[in-house]
N, C-alpha and C. Protein backbone atom coordinates (compact mmCIF):
# COMPACT_ATOMS: atom_id res chain seq x y z
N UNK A 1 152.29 127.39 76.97
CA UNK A 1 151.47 126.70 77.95
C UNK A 1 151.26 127.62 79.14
N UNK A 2 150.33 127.36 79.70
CA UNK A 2 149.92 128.49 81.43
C UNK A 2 150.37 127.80 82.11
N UNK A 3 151.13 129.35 82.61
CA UNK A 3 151.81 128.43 84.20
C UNK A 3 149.98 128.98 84.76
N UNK A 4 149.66 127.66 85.87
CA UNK A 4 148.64 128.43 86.98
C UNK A 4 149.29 128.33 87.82
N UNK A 5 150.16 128.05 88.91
CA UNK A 5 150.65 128.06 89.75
C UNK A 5 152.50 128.43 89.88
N UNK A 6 152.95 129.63 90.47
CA UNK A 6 154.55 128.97 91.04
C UNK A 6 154.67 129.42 92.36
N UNK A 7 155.51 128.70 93.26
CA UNK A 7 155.39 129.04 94.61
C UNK A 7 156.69 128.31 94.77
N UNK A 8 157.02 128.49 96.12
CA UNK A 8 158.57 128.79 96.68
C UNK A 8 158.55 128.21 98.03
N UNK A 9 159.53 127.16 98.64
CA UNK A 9 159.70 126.25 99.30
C UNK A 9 160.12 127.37 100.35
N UNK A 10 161.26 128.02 99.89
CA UNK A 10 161.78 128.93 100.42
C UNK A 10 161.36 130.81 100.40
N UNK A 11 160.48 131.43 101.57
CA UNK A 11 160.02 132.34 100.64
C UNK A 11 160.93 133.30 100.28
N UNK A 12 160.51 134.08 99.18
CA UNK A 12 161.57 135.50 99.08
C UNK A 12 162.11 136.40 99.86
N UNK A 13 161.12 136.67 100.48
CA UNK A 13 161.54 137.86 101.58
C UNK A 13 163.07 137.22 102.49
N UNK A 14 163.40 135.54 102.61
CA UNK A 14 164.31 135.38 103.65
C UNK A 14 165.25 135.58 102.57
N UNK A 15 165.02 135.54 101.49
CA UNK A 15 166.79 136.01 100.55
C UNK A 15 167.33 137.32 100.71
N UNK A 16 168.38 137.61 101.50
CA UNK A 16 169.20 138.99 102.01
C UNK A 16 169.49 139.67 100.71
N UNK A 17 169.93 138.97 99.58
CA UNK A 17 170.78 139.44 98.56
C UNK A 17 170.20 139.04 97.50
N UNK A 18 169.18 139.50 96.87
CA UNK A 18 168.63 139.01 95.20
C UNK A 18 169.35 138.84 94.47
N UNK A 19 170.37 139.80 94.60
CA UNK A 19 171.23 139.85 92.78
C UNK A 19 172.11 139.07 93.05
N UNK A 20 172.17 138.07 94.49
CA UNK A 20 173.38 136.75 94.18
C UNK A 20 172.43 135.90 95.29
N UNK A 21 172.10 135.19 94.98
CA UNK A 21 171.12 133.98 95.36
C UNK A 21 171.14 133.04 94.61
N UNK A 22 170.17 131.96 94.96
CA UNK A 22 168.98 130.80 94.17
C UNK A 22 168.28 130.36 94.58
N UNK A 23 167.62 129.89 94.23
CA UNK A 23 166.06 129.75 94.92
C UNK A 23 165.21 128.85 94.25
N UNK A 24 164.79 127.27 94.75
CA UNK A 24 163.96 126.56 93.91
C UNK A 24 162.34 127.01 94.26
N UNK A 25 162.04 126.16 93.23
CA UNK A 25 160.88 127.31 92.63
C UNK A 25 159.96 125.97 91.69
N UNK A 26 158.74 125.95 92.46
CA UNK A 26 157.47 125.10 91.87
C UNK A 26 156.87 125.97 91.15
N UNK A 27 156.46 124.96 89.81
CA UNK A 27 155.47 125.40 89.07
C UNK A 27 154.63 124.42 88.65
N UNK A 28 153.07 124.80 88.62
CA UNK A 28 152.49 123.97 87.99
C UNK A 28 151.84 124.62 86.34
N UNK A 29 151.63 123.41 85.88
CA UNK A 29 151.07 123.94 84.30
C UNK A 29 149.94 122.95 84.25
N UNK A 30 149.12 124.13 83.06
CA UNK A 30 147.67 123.38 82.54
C UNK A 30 148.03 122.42 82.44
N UNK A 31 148.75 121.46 81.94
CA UNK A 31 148.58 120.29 81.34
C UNK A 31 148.47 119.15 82.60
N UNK A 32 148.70 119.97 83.85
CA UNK A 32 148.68 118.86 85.12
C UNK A 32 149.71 118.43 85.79
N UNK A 33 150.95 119.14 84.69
CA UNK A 33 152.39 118.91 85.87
C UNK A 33 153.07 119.71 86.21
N UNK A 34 153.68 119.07 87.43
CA UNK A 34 154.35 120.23 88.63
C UNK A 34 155.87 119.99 88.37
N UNK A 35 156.39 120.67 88.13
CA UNK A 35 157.85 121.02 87.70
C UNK A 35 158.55 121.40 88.55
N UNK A 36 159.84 121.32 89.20
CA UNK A 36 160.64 122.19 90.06
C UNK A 36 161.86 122.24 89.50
N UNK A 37 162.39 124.08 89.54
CA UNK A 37 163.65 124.49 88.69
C UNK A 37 164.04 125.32 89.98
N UNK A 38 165.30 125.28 89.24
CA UNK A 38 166.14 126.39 90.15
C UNK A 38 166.47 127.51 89.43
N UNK A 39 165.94 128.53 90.17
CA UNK A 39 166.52 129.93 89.92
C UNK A 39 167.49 130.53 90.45
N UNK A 40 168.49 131.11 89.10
CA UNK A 40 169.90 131.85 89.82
C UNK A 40 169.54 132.95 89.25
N UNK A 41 171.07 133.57 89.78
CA UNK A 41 171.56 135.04 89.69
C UNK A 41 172.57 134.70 89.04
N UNK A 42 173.10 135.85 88.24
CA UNK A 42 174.68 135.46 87.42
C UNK A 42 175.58 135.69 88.44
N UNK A 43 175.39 137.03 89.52
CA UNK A 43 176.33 136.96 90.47
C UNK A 43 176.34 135.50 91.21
N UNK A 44 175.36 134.65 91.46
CA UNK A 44 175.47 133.73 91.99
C UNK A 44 176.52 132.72 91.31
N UNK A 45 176.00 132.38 89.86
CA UNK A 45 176.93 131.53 88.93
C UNK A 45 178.09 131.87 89.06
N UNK A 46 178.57 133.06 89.35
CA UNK A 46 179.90 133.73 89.54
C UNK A 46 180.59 133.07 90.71
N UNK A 47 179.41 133.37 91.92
CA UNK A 47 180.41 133.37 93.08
C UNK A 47 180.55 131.91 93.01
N UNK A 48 179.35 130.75 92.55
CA UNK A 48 180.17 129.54 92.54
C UNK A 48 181.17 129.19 91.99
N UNK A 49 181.55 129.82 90.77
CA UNK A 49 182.53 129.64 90.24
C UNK A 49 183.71 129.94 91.26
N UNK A 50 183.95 131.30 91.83
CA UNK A 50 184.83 131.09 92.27
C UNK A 50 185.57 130.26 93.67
N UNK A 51 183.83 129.79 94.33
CA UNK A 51 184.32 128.93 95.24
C UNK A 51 184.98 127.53 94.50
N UNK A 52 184.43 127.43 93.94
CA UNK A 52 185.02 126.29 92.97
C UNK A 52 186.04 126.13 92.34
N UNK A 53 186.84 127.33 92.63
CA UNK A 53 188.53 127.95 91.47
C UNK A 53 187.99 127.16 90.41
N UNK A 54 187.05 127.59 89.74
CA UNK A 54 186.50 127.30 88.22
C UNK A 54 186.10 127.94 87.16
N UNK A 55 186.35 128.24 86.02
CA UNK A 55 186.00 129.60 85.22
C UNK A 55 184.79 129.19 84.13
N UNK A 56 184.47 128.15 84.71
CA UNK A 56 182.71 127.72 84.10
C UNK A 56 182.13 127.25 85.14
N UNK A 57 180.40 127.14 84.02
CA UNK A 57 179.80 126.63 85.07
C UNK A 57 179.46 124.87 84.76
N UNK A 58 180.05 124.42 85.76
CA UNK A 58 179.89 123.18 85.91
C UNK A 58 178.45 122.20 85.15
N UNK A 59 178.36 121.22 84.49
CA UNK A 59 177.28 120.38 84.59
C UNK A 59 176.81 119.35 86.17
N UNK A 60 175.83 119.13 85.80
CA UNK A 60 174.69 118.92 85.10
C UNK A 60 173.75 119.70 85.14
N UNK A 61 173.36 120.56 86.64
CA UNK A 61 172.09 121.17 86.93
C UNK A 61 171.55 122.49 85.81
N UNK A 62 170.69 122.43 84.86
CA UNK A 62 170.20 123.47 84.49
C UNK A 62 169.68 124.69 85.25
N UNK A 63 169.13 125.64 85.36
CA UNK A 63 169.01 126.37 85.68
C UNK A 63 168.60 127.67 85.15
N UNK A 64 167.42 128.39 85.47
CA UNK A 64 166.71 129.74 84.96
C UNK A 64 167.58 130.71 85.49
N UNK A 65 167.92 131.78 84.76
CA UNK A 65 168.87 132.68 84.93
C UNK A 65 168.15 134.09 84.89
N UNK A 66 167.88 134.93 86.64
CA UNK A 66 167.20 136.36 86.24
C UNK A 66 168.37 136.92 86.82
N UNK A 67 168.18 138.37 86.36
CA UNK A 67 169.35 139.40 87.30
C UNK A 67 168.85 139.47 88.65
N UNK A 68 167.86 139.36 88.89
CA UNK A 68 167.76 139.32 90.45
C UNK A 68 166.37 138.58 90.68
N UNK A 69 166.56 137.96 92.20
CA UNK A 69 165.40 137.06 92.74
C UNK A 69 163.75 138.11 92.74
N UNK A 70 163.11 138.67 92.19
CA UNK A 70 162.23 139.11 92.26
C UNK A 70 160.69 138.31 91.74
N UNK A 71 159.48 138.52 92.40
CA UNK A 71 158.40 137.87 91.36
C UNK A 71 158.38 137.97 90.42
N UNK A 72 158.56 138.90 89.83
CA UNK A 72 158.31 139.97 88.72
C UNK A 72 159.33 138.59 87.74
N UNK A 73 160.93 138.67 88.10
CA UNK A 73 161.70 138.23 87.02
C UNK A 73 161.48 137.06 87.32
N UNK A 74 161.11 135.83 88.29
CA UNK A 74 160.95 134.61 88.22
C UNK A 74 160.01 134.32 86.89
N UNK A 75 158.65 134.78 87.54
CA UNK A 75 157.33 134.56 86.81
C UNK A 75 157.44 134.92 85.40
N UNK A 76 157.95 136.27 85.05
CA UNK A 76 158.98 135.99 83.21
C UNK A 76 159.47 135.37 83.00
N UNK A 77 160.95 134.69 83.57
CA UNK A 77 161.22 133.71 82.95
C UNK A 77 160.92 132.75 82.87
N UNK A 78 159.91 132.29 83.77
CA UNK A 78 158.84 131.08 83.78
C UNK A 78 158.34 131.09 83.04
N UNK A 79 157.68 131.80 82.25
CA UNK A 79 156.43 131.90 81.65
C UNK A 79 157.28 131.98 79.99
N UNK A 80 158.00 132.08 80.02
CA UNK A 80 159.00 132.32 78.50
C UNK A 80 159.29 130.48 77.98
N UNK A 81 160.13 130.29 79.39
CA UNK A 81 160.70 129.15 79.75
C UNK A 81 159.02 128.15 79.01
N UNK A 82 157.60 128.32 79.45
CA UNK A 82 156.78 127.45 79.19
C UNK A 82 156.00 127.55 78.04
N UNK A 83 156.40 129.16 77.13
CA UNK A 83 155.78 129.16 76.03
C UNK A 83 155.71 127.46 74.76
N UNK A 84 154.20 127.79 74.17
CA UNK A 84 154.04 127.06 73.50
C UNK A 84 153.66 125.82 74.25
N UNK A 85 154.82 124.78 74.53
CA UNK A 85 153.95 123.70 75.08
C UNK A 85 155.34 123.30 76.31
N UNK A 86 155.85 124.36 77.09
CA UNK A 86 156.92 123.97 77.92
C UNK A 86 157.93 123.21 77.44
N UNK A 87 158.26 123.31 76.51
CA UNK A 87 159.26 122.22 76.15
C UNK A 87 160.63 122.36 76.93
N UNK A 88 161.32 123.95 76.79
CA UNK A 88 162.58 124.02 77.43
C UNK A 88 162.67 123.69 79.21
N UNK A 89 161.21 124.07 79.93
CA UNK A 89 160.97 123.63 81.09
C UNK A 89 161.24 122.47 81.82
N UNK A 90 160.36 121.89 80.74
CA UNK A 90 160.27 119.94 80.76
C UNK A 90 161.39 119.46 81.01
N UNK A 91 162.45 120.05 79.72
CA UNK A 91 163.70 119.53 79.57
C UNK A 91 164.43 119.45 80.45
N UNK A 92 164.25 121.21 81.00
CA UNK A 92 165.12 121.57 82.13
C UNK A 92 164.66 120.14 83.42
N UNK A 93 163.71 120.34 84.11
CA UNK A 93 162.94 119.38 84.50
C UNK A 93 163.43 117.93 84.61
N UNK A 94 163.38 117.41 83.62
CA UNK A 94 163.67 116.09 83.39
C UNK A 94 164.88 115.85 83.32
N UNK A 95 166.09 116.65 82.62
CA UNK A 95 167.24 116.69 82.41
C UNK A 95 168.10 116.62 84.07
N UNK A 96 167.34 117.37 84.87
CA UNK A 96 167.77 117.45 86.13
C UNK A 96 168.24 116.46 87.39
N UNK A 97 166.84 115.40 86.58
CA UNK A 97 166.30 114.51 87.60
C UNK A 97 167.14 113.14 86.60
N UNK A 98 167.11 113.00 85.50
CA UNK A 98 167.75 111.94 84.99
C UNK A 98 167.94 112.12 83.65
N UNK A 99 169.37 112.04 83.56
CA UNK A 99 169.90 112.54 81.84
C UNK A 99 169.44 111.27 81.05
N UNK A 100 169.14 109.89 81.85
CA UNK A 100 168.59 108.97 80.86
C UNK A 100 167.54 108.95 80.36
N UNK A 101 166.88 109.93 80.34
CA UNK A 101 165.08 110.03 80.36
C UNK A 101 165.08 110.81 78.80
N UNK A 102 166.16 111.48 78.72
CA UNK A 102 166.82 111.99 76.70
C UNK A 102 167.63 111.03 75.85
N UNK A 103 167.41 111.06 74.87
CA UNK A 103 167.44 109.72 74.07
C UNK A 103 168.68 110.02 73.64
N UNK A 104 169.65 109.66 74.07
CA UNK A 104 171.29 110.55 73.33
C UNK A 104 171.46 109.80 72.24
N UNK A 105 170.60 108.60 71.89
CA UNK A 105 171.05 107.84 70.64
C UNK A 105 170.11 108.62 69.19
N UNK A 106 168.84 108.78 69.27
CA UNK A 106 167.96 110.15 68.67
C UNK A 106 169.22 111.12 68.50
N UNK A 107 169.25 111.82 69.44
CA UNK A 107 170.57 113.14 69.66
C UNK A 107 171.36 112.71 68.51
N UNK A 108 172.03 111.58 68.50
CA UNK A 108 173.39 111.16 67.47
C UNK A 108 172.65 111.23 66.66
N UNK A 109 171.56 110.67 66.37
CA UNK A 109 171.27 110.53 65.01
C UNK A 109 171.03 111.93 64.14
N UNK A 110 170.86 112.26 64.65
CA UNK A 110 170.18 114.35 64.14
C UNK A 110 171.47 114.50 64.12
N UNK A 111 172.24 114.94 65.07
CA UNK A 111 173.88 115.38 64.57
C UNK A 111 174.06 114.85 63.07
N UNK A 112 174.17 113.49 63.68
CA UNK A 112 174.78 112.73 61.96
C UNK A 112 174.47 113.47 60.52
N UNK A 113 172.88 113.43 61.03
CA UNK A 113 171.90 114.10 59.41
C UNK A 113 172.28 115.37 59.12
N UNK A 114 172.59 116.46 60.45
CA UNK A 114 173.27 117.55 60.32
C UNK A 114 173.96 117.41 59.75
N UNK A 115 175.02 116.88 60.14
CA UNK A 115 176.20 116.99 59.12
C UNK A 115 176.39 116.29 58.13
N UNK A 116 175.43 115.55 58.02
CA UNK A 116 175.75 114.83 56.45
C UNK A 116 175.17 115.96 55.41
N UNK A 117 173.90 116.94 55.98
CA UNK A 117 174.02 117.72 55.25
C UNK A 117 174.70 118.74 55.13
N UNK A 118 175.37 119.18 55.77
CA UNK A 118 176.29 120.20 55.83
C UNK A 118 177.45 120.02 54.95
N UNK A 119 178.04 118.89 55.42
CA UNK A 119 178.82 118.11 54.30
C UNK A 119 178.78 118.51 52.58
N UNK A 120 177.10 117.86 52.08
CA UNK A 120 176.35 118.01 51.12
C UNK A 120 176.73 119.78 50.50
N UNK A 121 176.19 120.58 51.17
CA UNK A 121 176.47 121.64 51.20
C UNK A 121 177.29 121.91 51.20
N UNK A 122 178.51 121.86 51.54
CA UNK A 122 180.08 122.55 51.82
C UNK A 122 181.00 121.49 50.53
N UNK A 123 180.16 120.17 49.80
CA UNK A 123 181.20 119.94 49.31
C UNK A 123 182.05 118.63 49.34
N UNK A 124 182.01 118.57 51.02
CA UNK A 124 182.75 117.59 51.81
C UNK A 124 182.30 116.24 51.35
């Protein structure tokens, strides 16, 4: 899908440190909707971690992951992120704003079939 639009609440130039930041980040797409994600840094994921004395990264917030805050790497991974018909975007997107908006009962059901075929396959 085309991104035509992404733009920044916050602009770039005030981020001191690219390679440990984040930065939300509008996009709009052909289809007519405006999306907002957050972009990190891994140093960033890092340093939360360690404010957090935590050795993951926490749920829920998804998040686009470049090595550093630049146009260049936003607008790639945007544009990766919206291939085809945005789906991982959306997700990200929607997932953000309300985990009830994904059907976790769908979800079970696909697991199940997974493994009933797997099962099938292995025997079990």
């Amino acid at each position: 899908m085309k991104v035509l639009k992404i733009s920044y609440p916050t602009s770039l130039s005030e981020i001191s440190n690219k390679e440990n930041d984040n930065i939300d980040v509008f996009v709009e797409l052909e289809d007519g909707y405006s999306i907002t994600v957050v972009v990190s840094t891994p140093l960033n994921l890092l340093d939360q971690m360690n404010r957090d004395n935590i050795n993951f990264i926490a749920p829920p917030q998804p998040e686009i992951i470049v090595k550093s805050l630049t146009e260049e790497n936003i607008a790639l991974a945007i544009e990766e992120y919206a291939r085809e018909d945005a789906f991982w975007l959306k997700l990200l997107y929607v997932a953000s704003l309300d985990k009830d908006a994904i059907d976790l009962g769908r979800i079970h059901r696909y697991l199940f079939e997974i493994q009933r075929m797997n099962n099938e396959l292995t025997g079990e």
